[in-house]
PDB file of N, CA and C in Angstrom:
ATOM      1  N   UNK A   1     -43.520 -24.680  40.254  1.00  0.00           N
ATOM      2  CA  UNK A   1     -43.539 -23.850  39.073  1.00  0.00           C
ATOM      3  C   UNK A   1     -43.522 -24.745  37.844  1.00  0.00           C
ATOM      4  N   UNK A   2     -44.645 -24.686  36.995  1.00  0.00           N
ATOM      5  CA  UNK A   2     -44.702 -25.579  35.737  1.00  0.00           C
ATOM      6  C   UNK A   2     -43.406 -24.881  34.837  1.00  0.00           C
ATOM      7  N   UNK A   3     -43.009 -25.638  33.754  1.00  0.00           N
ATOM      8  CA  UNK A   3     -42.117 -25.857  32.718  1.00  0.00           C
ATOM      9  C   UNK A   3     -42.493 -24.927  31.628  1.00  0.00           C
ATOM     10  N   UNK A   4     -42.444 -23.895  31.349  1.00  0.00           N
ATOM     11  CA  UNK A   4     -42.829 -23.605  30.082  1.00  0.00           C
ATOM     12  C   UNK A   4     -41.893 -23.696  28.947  1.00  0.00           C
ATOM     13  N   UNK A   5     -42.654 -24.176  27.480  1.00  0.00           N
ATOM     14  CA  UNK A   5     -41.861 -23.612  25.950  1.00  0.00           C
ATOM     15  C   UNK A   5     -41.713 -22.905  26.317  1.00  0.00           C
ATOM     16  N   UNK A   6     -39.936 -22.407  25.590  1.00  0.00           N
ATOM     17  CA  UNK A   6     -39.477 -21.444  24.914  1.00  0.00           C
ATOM     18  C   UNK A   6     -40.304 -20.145  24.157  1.00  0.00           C
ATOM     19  N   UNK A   7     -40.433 -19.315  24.091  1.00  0.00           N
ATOM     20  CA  UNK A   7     -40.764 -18.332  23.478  1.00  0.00           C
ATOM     21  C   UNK A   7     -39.807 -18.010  21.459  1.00  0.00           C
ATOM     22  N   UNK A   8     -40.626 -18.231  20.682  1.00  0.00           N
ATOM     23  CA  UNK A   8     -39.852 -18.330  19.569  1.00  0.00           C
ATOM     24  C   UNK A   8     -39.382 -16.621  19.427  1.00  0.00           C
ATOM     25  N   UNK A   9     -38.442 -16.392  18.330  1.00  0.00           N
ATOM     26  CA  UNK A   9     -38.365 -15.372  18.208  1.00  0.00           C
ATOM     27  C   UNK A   9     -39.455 -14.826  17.445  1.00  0.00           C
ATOM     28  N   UNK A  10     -39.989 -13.130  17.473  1.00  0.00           N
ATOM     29  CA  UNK A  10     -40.627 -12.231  17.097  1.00  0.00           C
ATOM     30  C   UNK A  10     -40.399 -12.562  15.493  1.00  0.00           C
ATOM     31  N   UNK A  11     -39.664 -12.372  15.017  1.00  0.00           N
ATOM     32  CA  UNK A  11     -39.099 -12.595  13.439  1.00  0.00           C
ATOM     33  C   UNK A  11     -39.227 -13.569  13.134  1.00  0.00           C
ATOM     34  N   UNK A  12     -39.567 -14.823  13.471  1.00  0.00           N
ATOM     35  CA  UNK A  12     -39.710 -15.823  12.820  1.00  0.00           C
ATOM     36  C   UNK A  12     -41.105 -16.292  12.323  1.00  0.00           C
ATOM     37  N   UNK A  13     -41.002 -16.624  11.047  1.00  0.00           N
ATOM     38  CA  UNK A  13     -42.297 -16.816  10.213  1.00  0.00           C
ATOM     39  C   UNK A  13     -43.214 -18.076  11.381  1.00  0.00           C
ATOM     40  N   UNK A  14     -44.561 -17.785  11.587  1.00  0.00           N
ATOM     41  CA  UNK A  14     -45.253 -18.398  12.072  1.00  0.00           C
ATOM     42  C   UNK A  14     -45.494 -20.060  11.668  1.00  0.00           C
ATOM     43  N   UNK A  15     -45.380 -20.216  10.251  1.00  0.00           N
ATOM     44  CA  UNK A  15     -45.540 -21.290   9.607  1.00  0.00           C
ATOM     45  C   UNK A  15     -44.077 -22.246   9.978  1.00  0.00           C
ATOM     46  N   UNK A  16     -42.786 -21.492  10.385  1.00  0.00           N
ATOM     47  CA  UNK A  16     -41.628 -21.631  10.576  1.00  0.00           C
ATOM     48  C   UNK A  16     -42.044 -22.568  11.750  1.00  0.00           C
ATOM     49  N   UNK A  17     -42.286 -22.020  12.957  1.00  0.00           N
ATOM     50  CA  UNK A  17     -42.551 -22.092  14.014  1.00  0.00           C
ATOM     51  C   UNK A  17     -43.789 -23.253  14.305  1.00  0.00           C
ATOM     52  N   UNK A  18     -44.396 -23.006  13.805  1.00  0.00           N
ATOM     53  CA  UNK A  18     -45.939 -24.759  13.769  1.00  0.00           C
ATOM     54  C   UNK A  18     -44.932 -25.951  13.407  1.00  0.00           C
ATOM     55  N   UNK A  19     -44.025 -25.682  12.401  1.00  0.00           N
ATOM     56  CA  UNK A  19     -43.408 -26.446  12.109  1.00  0.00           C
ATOM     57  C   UNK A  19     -42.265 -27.180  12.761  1.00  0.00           C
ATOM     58  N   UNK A  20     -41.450 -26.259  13.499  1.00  0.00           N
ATOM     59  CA  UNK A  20     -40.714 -26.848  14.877  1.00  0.00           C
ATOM     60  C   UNK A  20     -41.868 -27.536  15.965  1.00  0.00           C
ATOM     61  N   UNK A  21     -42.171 -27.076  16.454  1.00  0.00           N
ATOM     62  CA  UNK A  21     -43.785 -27.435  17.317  1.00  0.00           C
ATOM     63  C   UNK A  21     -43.606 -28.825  16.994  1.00  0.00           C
ATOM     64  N   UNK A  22     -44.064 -28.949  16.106  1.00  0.00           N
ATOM     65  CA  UNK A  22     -44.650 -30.409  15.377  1.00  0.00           C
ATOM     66  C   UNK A  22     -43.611 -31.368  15.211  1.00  0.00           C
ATOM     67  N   UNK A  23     -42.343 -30.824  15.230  1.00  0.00           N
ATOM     68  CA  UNK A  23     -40.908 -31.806  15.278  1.00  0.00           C
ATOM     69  C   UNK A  23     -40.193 -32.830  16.205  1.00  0.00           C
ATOM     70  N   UNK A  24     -40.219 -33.476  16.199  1.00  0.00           N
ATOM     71  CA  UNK A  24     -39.382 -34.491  17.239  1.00  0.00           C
ATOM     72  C   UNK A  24     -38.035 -33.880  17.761  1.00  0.00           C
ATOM     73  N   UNK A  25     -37.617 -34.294  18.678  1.00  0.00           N
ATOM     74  CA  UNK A  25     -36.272 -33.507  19.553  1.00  0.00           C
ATOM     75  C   UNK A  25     -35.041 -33.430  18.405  1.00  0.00           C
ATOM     76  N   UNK A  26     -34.779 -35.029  17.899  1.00  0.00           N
ATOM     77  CA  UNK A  26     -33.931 -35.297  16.962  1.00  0.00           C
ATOM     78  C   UNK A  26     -33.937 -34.327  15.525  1.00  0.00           C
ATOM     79  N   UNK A  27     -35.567 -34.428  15.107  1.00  0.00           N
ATOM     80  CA  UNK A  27     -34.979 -33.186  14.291  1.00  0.00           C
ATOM     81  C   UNK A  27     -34.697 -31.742  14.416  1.00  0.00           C
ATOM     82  N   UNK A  28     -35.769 -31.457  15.598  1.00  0.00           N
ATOM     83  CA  UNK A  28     -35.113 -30.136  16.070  1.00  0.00           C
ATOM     84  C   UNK A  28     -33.486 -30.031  16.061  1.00  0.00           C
ATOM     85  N   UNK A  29     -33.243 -31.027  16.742  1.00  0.00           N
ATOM     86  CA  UNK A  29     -31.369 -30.850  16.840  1.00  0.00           C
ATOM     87  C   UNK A  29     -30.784 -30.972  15.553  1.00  0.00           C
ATOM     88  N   UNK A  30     -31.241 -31.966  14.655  1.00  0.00           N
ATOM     89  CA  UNK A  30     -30.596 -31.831  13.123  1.00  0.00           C
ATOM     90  C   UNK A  30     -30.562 -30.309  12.668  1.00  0.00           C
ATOM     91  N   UNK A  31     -31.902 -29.482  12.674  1.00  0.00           N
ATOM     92  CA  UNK A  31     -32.240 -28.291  12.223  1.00  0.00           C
ATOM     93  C   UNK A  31     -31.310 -27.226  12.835  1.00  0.00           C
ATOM     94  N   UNK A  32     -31.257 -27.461  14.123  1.00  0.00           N
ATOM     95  CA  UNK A  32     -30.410 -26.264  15.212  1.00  0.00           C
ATOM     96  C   UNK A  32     -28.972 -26.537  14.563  1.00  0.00           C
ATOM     97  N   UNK A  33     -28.432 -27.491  14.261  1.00  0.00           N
ATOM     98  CA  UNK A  33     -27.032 -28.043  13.712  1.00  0.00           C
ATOM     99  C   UNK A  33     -27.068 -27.435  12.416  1.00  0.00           C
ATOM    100  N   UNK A  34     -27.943 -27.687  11.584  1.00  0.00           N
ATOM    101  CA  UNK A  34     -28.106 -27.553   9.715  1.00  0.00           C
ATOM    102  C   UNK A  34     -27.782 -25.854  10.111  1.00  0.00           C
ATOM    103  N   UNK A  35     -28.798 -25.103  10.742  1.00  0.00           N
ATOM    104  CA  UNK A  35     -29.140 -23.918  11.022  1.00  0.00           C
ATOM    105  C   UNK A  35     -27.735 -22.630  11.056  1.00  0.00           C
ATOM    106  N   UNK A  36     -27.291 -23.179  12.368  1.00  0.00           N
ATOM    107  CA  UNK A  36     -25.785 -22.756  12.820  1.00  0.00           C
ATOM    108  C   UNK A  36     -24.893 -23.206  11.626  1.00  0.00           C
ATOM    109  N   UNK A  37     -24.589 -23.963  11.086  1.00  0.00           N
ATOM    110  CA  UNK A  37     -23.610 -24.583   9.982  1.00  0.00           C
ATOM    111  C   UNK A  37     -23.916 -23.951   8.824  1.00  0.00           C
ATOM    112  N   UNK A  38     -25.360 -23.718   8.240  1.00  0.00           N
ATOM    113  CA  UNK A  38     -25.639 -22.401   7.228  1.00  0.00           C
ATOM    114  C   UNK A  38     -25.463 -20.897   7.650  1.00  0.00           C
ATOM    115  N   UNK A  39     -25.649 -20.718   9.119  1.00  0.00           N
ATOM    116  CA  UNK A  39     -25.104 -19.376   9.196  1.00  0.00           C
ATOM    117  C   UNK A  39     -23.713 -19.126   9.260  1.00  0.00           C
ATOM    118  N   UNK A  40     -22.914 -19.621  10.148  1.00  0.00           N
ATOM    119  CA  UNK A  40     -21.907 -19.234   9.456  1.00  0.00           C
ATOM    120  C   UNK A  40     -20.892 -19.461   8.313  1.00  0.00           C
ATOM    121  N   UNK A  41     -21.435 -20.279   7.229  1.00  0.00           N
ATOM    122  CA  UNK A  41     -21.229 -20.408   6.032  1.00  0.00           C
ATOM    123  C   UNK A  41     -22.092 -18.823   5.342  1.00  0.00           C
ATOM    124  N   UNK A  42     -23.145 -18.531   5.526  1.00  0.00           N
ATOM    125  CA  UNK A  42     -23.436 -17.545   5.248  1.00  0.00           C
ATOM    126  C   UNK A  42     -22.257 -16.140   5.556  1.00  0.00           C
ATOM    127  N   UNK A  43     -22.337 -16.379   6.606  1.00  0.00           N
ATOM    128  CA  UNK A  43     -21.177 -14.936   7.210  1.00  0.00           C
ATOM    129  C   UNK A  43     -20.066 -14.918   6.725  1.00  0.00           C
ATOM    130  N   UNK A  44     -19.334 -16.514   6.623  1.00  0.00           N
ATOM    131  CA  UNK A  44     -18.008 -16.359   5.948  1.00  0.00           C
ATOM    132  C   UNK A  44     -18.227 -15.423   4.440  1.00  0.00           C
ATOM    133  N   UNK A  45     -18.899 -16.067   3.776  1.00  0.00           N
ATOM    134  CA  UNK A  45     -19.456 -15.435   2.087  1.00  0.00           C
ATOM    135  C   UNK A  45     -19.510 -13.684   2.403  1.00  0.00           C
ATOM    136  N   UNK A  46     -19.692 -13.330   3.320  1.00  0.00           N
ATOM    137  CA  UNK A  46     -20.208 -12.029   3.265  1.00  0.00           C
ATOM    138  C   UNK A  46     -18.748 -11.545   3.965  1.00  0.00           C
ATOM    139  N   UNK A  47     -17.486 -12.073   4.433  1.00  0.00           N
ATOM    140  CA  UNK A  47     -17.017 -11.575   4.992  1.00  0.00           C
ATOM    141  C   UNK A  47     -15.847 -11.619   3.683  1.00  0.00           C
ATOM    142  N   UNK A  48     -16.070 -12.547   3.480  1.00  0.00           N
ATOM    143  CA  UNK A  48     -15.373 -13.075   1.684  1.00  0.00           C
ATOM    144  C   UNK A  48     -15.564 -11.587   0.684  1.00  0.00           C
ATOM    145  N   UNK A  49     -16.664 -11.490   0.746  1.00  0.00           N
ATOM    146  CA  UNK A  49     -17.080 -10.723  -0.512  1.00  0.00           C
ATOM    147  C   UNK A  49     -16.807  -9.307   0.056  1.00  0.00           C
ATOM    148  N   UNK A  50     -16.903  -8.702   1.382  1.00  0.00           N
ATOM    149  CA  UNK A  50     -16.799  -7.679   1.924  1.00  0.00           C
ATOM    150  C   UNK A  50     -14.936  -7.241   1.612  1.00  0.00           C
ATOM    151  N   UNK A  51     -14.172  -8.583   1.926  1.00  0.00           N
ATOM    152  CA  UNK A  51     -12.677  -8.600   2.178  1.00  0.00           C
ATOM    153  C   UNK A  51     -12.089  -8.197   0.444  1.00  0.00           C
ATOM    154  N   UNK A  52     -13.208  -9.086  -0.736  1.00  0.00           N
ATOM    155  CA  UNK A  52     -12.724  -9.066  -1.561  1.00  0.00           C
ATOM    156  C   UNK A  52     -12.960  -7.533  -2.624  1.00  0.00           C
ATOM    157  N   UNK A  53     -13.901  -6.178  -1.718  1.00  0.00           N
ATOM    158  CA  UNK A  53     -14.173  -5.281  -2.515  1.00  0.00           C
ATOM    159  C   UNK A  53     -13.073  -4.347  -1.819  1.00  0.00           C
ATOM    160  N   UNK A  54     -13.108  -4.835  -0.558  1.00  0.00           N
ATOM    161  CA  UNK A  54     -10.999  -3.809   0.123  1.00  0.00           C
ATOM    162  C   UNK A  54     -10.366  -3.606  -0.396  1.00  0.00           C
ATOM    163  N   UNK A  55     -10.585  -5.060  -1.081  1.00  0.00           N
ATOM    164  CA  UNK A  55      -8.472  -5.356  -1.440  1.00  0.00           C
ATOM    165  C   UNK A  55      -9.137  -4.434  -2.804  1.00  0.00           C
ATOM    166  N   UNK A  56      -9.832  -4.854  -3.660  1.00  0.00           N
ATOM    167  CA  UNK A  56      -9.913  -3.484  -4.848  1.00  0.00           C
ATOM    168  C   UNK A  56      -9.670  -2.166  -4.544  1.00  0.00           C
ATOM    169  N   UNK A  57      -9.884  -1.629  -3.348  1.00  0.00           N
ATOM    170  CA  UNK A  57     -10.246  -0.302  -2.847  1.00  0.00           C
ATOM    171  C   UNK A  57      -8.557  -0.142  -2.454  1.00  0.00           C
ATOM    172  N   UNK A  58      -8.156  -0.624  -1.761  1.00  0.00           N
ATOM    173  CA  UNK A  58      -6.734  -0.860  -0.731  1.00  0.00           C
ATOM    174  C   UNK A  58      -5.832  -0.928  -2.266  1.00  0.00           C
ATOM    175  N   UNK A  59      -5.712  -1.231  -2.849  1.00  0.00           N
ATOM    176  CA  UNK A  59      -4.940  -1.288  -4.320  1.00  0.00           C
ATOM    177  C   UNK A  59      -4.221  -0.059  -4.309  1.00  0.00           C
ATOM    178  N   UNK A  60      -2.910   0.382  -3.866  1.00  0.00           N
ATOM    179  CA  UNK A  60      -2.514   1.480  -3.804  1.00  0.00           C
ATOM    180  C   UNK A  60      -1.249   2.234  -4.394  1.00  0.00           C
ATOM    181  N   UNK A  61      -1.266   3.031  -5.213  1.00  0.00           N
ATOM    182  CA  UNK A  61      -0.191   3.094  -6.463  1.00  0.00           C
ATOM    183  C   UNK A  61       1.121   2.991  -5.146  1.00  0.00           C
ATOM    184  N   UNK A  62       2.025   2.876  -6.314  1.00  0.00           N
ATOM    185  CA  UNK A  62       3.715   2.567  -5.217  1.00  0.00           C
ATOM    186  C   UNK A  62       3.725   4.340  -4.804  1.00  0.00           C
ATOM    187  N   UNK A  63       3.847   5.552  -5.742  1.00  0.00           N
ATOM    188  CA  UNK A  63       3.742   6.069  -4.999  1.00  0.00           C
ATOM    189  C   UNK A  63       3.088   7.686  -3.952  1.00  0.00           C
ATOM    190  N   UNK A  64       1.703   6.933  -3.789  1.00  0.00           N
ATOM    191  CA  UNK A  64       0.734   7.012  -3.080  1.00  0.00           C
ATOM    192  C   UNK A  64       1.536   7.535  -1.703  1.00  0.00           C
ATOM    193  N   UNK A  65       1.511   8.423  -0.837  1.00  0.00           N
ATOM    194  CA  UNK A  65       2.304   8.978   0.528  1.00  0.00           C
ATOM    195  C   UNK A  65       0.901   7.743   1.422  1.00  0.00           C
ATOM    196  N   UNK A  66       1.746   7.246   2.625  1.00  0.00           N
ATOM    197  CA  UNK A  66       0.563   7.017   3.711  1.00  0.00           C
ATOM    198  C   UNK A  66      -0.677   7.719   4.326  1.00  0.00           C
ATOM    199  N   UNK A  67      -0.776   8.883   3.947  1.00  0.00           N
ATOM    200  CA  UNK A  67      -1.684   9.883   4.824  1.00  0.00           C
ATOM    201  C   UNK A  67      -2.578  10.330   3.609  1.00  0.00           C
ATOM    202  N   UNK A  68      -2.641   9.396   2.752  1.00  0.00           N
ATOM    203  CA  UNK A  68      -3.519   9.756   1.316  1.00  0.00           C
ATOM    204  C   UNK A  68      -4.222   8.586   1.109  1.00  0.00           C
ATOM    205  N   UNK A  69      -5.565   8.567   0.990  1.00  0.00           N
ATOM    206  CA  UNK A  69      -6.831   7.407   0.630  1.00  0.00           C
ATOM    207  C   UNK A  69      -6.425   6.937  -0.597  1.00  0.00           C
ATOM    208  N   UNK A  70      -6.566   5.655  -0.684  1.00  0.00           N
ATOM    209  CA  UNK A  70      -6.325   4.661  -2.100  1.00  0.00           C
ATOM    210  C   UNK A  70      -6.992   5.543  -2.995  1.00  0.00           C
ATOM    211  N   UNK A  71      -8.243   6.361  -2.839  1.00  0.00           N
ATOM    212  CA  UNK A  71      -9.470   6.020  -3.581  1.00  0.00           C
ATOM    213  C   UNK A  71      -9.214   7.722  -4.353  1.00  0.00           C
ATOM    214  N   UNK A  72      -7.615   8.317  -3.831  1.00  0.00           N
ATOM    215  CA  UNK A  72      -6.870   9.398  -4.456  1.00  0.00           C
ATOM    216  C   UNK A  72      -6.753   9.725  -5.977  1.00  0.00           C
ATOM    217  N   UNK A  73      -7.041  10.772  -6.489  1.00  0.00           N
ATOM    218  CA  UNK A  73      -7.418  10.787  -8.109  1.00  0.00           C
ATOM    219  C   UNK A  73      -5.490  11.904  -8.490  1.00  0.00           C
ATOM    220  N   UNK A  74      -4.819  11.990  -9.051  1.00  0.00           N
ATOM    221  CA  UNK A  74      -4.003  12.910  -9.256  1.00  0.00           C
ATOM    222  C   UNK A  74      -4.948  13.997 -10.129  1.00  0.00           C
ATOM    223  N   UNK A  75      -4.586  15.474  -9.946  1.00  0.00           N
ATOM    224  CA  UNK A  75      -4.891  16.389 -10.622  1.00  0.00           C
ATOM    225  C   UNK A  75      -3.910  17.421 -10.910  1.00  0.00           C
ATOM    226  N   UNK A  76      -3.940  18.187 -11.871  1.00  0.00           N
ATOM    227  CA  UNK A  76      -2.913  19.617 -12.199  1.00  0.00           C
ATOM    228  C   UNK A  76      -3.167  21.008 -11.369  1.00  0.00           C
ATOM    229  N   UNK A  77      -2.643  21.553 -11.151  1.00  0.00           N
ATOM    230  CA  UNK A  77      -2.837  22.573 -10.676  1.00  0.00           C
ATOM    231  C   UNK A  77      -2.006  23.816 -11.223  1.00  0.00           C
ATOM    232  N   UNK A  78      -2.335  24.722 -11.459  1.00  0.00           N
ATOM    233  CA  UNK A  78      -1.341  25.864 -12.451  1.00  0.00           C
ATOM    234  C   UNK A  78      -0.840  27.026 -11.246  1.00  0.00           C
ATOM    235  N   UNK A  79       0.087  27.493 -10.903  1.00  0.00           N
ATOM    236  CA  UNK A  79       0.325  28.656  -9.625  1.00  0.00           C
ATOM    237  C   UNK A  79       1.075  29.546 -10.505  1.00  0.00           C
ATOM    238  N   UNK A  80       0.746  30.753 -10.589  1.00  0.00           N
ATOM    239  CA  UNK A  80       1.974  31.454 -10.752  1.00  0.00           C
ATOM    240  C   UNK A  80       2.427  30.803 -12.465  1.00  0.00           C
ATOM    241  N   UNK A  81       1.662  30.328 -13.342  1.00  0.00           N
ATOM    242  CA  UNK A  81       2.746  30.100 -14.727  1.00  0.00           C
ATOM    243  C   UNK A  81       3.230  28.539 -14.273  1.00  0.00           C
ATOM    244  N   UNK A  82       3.311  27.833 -13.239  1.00  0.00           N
ATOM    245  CA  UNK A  82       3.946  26.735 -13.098  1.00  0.00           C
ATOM    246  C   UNK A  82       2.757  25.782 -12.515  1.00  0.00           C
ATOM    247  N   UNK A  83       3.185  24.268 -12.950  1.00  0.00           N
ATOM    248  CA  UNK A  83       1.821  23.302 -12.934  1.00  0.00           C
ATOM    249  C   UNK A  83       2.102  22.136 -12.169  1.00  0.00           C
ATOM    250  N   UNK A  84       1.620  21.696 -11.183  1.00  0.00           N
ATOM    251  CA  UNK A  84       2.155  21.088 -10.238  1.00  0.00           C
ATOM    252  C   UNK A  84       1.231  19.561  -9.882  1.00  0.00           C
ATOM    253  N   UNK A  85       1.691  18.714  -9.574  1.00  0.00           N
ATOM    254  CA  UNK A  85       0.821  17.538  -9.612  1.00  0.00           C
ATOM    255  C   UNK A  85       0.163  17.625  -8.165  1.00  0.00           C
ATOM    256  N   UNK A  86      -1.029  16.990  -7.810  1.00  0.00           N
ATOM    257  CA  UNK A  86      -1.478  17.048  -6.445  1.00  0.00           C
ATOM    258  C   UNK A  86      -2.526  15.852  -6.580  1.00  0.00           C
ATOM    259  N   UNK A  87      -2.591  14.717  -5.659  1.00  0.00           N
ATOM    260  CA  UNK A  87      -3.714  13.920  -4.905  1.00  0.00           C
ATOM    261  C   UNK A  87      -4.872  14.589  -4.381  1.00  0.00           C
ATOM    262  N   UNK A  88      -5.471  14.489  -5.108  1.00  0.00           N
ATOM    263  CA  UNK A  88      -6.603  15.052  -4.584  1.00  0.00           C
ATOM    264  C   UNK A  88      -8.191  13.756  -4.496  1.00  0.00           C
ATOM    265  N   UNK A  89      -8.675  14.120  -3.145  1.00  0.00           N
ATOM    266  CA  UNK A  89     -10.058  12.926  -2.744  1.00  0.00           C
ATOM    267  C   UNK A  89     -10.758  13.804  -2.294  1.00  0.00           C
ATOM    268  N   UNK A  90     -11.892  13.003  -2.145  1.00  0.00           N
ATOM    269  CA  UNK A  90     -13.396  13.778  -1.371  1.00  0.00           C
ATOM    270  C   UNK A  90     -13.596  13.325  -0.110  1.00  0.00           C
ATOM    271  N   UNK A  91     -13.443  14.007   0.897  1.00  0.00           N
ATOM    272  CA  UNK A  91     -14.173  13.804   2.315  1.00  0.00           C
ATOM    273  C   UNK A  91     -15.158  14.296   2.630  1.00  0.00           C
ATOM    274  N   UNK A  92     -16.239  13.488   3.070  1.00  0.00           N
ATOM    275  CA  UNK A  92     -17.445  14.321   2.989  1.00  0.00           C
ATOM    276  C   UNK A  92     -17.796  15.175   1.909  1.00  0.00           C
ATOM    277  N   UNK A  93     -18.360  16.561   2.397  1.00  0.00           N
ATOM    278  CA  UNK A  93     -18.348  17.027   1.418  1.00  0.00           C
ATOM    279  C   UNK A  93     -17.513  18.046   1.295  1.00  0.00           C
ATOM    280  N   UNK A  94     -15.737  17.791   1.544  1.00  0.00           N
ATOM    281  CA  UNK A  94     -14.826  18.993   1.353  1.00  0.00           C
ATOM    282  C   UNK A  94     -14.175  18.065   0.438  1.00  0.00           C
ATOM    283  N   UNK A  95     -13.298  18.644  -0.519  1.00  0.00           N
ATOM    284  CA  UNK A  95     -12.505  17.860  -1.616  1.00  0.00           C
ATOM    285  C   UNK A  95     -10.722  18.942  -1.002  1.00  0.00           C
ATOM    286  N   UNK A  96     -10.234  17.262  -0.570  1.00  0.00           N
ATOM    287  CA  UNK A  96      -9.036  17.197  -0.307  1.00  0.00           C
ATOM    288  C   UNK A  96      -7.969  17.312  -1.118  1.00  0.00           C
ATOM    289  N   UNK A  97      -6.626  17.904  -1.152  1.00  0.00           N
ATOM    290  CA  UNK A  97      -5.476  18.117  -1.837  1.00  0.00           C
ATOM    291  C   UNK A  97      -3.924  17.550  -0.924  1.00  0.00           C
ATOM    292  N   UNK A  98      -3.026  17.163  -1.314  1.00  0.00           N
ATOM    293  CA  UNK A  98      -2.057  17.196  -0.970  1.00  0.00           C
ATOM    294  C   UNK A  98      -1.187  17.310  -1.927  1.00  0.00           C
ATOM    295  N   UNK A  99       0.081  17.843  -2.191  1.00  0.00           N
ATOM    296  CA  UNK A  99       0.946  18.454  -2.738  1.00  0.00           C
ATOM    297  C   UNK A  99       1.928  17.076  -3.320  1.00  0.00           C
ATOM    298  N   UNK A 100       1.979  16.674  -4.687  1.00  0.00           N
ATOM    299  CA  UNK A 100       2.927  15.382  -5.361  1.00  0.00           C
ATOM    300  C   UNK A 100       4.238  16.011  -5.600  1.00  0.00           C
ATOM    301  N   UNK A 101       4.175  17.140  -6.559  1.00  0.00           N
ATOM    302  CA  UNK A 101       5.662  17.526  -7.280  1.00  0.00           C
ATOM    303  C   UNK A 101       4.980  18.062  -8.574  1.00  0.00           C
ATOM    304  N   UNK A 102       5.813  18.923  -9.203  1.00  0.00           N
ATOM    305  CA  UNK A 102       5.860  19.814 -10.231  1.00  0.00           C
ATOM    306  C   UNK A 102       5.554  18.361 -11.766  1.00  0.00           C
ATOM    307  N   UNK A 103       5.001  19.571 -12.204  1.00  0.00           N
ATOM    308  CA  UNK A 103       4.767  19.017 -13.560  1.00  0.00           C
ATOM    309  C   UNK A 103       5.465  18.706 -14.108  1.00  0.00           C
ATOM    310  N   UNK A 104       6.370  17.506 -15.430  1.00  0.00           N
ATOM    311  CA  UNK A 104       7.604  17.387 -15.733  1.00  0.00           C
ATOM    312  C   UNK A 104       6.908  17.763 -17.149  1.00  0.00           C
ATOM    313  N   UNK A 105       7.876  18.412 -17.979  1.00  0.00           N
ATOM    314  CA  UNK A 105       7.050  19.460 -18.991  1.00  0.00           C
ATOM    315  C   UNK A 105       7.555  17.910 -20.331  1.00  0.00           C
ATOM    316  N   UNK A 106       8.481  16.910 -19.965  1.00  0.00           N
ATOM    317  CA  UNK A 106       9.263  15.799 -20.574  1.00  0.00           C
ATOM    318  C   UNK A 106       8.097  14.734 -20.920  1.00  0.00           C
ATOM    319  N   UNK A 107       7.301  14.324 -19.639  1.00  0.00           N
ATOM    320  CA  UNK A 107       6.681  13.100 -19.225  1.00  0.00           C
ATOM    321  C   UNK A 107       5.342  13.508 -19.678  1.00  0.00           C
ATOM    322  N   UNK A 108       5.237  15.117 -19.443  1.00  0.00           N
ATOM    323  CA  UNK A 108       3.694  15.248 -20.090  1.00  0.00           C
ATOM    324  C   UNK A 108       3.139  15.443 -21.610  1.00  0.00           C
ATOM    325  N   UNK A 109       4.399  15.638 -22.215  1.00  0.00           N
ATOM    326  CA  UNK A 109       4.730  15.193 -23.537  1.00  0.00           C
ATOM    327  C   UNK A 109       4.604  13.421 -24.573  1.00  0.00           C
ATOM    328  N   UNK A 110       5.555  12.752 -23.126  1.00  0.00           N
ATOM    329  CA  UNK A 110       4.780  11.227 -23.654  1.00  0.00           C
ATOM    330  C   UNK A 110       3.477  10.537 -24.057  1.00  0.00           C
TER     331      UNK A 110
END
């Protein structure tokens, strides 16, 4: 059974590829080394930048209950003559509430 090349990948630019072809072993291996060492320098950056839009998001008032999304807006609500604070977010497309505490008629004055 003869030896065959490798099969390059589908995605790779043709001009990419003439160009390995045409390479000596040594630089192939420089390239396969350069290659791997830019990708995951690439991935770290993206895992960097992914980690660093969380922590904006994850930023969570002190007091925020656990079972409520960072991304929680407070709103008023009036019942009955009386006005009550509530967390309220969007899931999908239903807009969520959970219950904070009464309006302080003192603080909404400040």
């Amino acid at each position: 059974m003869a030896y065959e090349p490798p099969t390059p990948p589908a995605n790779l630019p043709t001009e990419i590829v003439n160009m390995f072809n045409e390479s000596d072993p040594e630089q192939l291996r420089d390239v396969a080394t350069y290659a791997e060492a830019l990708a995951e320098h690439k991935e770290r950056e993206t895992r960097l930048e992914e980690s660093a839009d969380q922590e904006e998001v994850e930023e969570r008032p002190d007091d925020l209950p656990d079972d409520v999304p960072a991304k929680a807006t407070i709103t008023i609500k009036e019942i009955n003559d009386n006005r009550y604070y509530y967390w309220q977010w969007r899931e999908g497309d239903q807009i969520r509430s959970q219950y904070k505490g009464p309006v302080d008629s003192k603080s909404e004055r400040d």
